[in-house]
Protein backbone atom coordinates (compact mmCIF):
# COMPACT_ATOMS: atom_id res chain seq x y z
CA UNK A 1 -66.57 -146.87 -94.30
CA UNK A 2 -67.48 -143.16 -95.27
CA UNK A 3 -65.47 -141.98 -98.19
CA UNK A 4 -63.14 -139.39 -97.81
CA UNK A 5 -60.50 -137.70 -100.14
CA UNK A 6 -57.73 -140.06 -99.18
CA UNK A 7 -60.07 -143.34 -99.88
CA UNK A 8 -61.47 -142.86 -103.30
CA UNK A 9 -57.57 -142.17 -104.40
CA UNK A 10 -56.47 -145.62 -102.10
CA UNK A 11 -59.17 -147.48 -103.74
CA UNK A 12 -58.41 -146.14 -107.41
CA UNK A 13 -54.50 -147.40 -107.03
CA UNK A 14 -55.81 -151.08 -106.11
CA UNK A 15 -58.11 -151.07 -108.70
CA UNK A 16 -55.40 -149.78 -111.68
CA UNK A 17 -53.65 -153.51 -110.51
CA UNK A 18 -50.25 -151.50 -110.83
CA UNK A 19 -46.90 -153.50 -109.32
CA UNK A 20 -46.64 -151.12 -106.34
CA UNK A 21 -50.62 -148.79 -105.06
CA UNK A 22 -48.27 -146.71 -103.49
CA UNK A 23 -46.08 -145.64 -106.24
CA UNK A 24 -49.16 -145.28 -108.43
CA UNK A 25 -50.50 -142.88 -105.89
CA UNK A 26 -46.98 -141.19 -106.20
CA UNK A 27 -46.63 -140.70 -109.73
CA UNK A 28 -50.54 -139.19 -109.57
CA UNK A 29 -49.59 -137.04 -106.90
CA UNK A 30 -46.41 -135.24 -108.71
CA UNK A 31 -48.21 -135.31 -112.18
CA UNK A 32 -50.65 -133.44 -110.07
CA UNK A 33 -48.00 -130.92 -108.51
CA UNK A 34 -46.66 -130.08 -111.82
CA UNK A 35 -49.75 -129.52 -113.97
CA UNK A 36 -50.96 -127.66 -110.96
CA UNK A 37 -47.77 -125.27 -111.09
CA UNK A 38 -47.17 -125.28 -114.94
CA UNK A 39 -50.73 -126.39 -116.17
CA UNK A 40 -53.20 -123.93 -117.48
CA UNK A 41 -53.88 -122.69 -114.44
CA UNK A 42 -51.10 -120.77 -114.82
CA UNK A 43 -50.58 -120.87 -110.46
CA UNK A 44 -46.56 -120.19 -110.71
CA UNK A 45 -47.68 -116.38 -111.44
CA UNK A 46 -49.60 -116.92 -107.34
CA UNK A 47 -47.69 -114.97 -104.61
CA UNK A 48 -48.12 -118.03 -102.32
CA UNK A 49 -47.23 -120.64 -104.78
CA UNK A 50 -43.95 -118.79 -105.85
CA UNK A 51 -43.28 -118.70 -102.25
CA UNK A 52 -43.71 -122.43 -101.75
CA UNK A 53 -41.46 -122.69 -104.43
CA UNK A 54 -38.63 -120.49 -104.21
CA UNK A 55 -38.01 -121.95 -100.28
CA UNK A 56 -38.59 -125.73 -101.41
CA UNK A 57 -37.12 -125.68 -105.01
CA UNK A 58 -36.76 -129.32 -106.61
CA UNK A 59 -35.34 -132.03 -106.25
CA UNK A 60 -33.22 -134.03 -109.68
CA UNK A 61 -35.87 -136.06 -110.88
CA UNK A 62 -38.66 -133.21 -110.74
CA UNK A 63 -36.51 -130.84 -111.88
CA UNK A 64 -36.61 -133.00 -115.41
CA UNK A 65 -40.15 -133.41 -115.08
CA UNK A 66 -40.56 -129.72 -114.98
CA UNK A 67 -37.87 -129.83 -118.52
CA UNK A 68 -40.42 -132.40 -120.49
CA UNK A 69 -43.36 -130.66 -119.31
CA UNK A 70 -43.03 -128.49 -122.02
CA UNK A 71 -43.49 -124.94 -120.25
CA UNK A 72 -40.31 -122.85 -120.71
CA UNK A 73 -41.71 -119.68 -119.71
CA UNK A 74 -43.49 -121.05 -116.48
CA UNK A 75 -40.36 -122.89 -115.39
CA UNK A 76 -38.14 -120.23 -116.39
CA UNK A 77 -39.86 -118.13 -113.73
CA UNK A 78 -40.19 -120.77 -111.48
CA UNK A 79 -36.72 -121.43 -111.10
CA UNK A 80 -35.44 -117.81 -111.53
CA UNK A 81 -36.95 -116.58 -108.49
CA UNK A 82 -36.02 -119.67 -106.61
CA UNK A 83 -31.91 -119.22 -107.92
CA UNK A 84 -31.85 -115.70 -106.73
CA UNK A 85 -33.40 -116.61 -103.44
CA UNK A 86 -30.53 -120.02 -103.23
CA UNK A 87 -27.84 -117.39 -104.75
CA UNK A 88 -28.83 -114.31 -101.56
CA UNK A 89 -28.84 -117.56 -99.10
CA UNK A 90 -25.52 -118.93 -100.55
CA UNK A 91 -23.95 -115.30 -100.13
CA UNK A 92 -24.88 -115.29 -96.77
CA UNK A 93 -23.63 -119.14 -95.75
CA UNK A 94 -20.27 -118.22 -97.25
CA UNK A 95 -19.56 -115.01 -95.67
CA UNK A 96 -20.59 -116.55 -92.46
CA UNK A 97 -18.17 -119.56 -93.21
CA UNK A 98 -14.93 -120.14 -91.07
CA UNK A 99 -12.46 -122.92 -91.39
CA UNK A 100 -12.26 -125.55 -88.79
CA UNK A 101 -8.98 -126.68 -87.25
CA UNK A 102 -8.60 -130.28 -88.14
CA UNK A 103 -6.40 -132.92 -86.23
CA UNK A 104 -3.19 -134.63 -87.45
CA UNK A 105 -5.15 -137.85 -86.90
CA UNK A 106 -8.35 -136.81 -88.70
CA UNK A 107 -6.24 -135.53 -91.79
CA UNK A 108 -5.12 -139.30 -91.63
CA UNK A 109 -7.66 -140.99 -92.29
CA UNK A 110 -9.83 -141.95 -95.70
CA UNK A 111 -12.67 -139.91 -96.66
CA UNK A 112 -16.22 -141.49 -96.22
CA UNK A 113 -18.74 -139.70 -97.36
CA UNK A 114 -21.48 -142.31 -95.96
CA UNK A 115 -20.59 -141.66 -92.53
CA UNK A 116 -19.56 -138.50 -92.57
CA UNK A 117 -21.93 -135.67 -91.15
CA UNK A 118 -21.62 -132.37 -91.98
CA UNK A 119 -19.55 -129.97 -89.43
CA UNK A 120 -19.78 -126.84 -91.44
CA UNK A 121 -22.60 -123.93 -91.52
CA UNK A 122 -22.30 -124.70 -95.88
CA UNK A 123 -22.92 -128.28 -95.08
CA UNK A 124 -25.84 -128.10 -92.92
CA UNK A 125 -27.42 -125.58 -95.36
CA UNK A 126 -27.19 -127.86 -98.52
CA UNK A 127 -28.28 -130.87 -96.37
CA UNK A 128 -31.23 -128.69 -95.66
CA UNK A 129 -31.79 -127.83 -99.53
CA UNK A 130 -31.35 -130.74 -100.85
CA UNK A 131 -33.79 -132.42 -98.04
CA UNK A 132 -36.87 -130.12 -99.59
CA UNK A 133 -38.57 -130.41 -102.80
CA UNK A 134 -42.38 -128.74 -103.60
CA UNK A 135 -43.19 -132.11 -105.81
CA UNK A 136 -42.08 -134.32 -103.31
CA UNK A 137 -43.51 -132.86 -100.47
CA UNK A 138 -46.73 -132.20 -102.06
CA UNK A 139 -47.21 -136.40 -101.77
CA UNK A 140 -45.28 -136.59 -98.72
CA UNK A 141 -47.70 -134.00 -96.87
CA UNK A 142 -50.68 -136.78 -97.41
CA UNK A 143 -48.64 -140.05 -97.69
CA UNK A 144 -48.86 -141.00 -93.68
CA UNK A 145 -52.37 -139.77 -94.02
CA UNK A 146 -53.04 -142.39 -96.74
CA UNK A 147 -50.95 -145.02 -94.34
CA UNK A 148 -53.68 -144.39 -91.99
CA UNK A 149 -56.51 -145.03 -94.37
CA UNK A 150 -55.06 -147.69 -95.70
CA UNK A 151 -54.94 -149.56 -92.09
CA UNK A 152 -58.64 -148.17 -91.64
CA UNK A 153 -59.97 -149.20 -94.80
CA UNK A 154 -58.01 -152.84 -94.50
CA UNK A 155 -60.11 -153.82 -91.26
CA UNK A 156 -63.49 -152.41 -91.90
CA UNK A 157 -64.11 -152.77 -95.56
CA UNK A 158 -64.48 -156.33 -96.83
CA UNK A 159 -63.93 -154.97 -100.53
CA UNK A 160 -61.02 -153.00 -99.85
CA UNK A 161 -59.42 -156.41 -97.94
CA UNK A 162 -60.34 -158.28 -100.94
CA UNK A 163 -58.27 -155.85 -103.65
CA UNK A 164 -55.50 -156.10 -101.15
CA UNK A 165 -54.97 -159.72 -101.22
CA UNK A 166 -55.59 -159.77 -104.67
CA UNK A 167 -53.09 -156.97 -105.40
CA UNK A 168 -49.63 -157.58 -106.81
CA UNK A 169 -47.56 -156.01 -103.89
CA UNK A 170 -45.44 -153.55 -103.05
CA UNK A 171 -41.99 -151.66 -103.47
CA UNK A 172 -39.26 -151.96 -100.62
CA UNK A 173 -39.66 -148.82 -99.49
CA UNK A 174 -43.75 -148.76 -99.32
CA UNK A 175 -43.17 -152.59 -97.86
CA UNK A 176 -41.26 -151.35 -95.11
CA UNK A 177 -43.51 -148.67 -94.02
CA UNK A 178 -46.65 -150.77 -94.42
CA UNK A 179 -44.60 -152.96 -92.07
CA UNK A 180 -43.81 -150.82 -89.18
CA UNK A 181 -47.28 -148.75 -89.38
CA UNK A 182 -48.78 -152.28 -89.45
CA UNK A 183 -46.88 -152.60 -86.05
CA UNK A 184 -48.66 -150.21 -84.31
CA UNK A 185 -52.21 -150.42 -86.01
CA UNK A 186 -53.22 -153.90 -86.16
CA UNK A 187 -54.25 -156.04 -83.20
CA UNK A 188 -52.94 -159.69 -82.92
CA UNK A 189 -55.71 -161.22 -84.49
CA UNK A 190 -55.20 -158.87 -87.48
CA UNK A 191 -51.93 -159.61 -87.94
CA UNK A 192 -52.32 -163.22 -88.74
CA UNK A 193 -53.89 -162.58 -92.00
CA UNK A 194 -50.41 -159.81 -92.69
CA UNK A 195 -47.64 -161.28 -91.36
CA UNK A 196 -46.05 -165.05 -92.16
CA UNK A 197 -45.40 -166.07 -88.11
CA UNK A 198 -46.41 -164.40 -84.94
CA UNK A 199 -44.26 -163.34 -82.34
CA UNK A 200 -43.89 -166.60 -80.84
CA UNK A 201 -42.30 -168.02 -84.04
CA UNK A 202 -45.84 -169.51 -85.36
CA UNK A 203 -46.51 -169.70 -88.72
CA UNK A 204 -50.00 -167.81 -89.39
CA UNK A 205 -52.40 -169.07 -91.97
CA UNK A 206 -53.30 -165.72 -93.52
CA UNK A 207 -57.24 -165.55 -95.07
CA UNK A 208 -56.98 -166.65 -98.32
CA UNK A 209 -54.82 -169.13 -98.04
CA UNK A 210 -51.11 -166.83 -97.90
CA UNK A 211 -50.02 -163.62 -96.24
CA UNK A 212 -49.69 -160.88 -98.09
CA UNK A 213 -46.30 -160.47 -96.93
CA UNK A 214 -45.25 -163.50 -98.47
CA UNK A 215 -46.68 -162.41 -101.89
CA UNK A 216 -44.86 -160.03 -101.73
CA UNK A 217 -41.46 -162.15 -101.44
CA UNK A 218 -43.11 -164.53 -103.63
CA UNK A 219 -43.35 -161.64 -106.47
CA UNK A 220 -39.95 -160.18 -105.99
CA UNK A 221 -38.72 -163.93 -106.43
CA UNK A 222 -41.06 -164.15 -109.49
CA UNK A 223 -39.54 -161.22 -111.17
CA UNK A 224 -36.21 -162.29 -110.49
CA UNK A 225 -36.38 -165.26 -112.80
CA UNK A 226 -37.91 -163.75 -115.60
CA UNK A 227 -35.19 -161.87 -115.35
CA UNK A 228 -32.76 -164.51 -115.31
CA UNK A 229 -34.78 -166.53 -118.08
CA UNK A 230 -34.12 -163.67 -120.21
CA UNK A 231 -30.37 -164.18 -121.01
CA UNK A 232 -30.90 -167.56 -121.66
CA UNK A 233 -33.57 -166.95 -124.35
CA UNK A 234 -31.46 -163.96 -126.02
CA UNK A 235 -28.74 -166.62 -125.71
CA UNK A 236 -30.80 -169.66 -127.24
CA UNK A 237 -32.18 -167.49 -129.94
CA UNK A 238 -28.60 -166.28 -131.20
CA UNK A 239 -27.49 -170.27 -131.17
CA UNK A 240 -30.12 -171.42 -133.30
CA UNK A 241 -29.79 -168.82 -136.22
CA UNK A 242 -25.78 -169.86 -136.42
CA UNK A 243 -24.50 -167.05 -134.49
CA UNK A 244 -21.87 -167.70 -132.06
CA UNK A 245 -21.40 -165.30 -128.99
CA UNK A 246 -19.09 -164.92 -126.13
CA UNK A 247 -20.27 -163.64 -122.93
CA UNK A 248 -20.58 -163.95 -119.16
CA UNK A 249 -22.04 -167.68 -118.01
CA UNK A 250 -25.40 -166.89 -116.73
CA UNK A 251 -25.98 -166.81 -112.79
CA UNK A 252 -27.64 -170.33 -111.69
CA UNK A 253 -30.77 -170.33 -110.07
């Protein structure tokens, strides 16, 4: 398979043997956004790139990345621009903003937050701000892209199928998605060597000897009892130099 910008990168995060490719591809991707904005380069003083950024802003956890970068000036410009722009939209939703008649019945009943959608011209404008981020969507612009590849590269290149099975496997969220693109680009014959049964309820015997699916259950269930041994051993380790402790009994396996 020719290489391409989105294969060298796929090919890099199998190699680095990381718990999850995809987060590894992640973390690259918005170390890459902010040195690109606050690096050297010096690109938050570009029209464009200040543009990006005052409609997209930041989410929490790249807003702190941007803090322990280290450049105050850069982010202080950053995020000046993009406050005035979030204060002249604010003005805007709140002058805009009328009060909803609410039912006896409605008034009734307990708040919940989890199903409730937002009603109010405020509430869809925060849902909308809080929805973008310039960091986030800088991976997110090339992340179904790299799905793709991934798919490509995982029928036609005998290396690339190898560091898959080999690999360690994957976070929930990048397991799901692998799951349901896998769905749509794999034939049946493909699928025996990704998923644990077929359709019909047969178990497939994946190349290799196990489906990659099922190392993946098999290392969440590996992880789970280190974790489990590790109270014991903290536990053990305080009994034999005389100290006596009182906590929680330890969840069986």
């Amino acid at each position: 398979m020719k290489e391409t910008i989105y294969t060298i990168p796929l090919m890099d995060a199998f190699n680095a043997k990381d718990e999850c490719p995809f987060c590894f591809l992640e973390r690259e991707a918005e170390q890459h956004a902010i040195e690109f904005i606050l690096g050297s380069g010096a690109s938050y003083m570009e029209d464009d790139i200040r543009a990006d950024t005052d409609k997209n802003g930041f989410c929490r956890h790249h807003y702190k990345m941007m803090y322990d970068y280290g450049n105050r000036l850069g982010a202080s410009l950053i995020l000046g621009t993009h406050f005035k722009k979030l204060n002249e939209e604010l003005k805007k939703q709140i002058e805009d903003f009328k009060p909803q008649k609410t039912s006896f019945f409605n008034r009734m009943k307990k708040t919940n937050l989890r199903m409730m959608e937002s009603s109010t011209n405020i509430g869809h404008w925060v849902d909308e701000k809080l929805s973008t981020c310039y960091v986030c969507d800088h991976f997110h612009s090339n992340y179904e892209r790299y799905l793709d590849t991934f798919f490509d590269m995982y029928k036609s290149n005998p290396e690339f199928a190898k560091l898959f099975q080999e690999s360690k496997g994957f976070c929930l969220p990048h397991f799901k998605d692998l799951v349901e693109t896998a769905e749509k680009k794999l034939n049946d014959k493909q699928k025996e060597s990704f998923y644990p049964v077929s359709p019909d309820g047969r178990k497939y015997e994946a190349a290799g000897g196990r489906s990659k699916l099922v190392c993946s259950q098999e290392r969440l269930s590996e992880q789970r009892q280190r974790l489990g041994k590790f109270p014991r051993q903290r536990a053990a380790m305080y009994a034999e130099s005389g100290r006596r402790i009182s906590c929680r009994p330890c969840i069986q396996d």
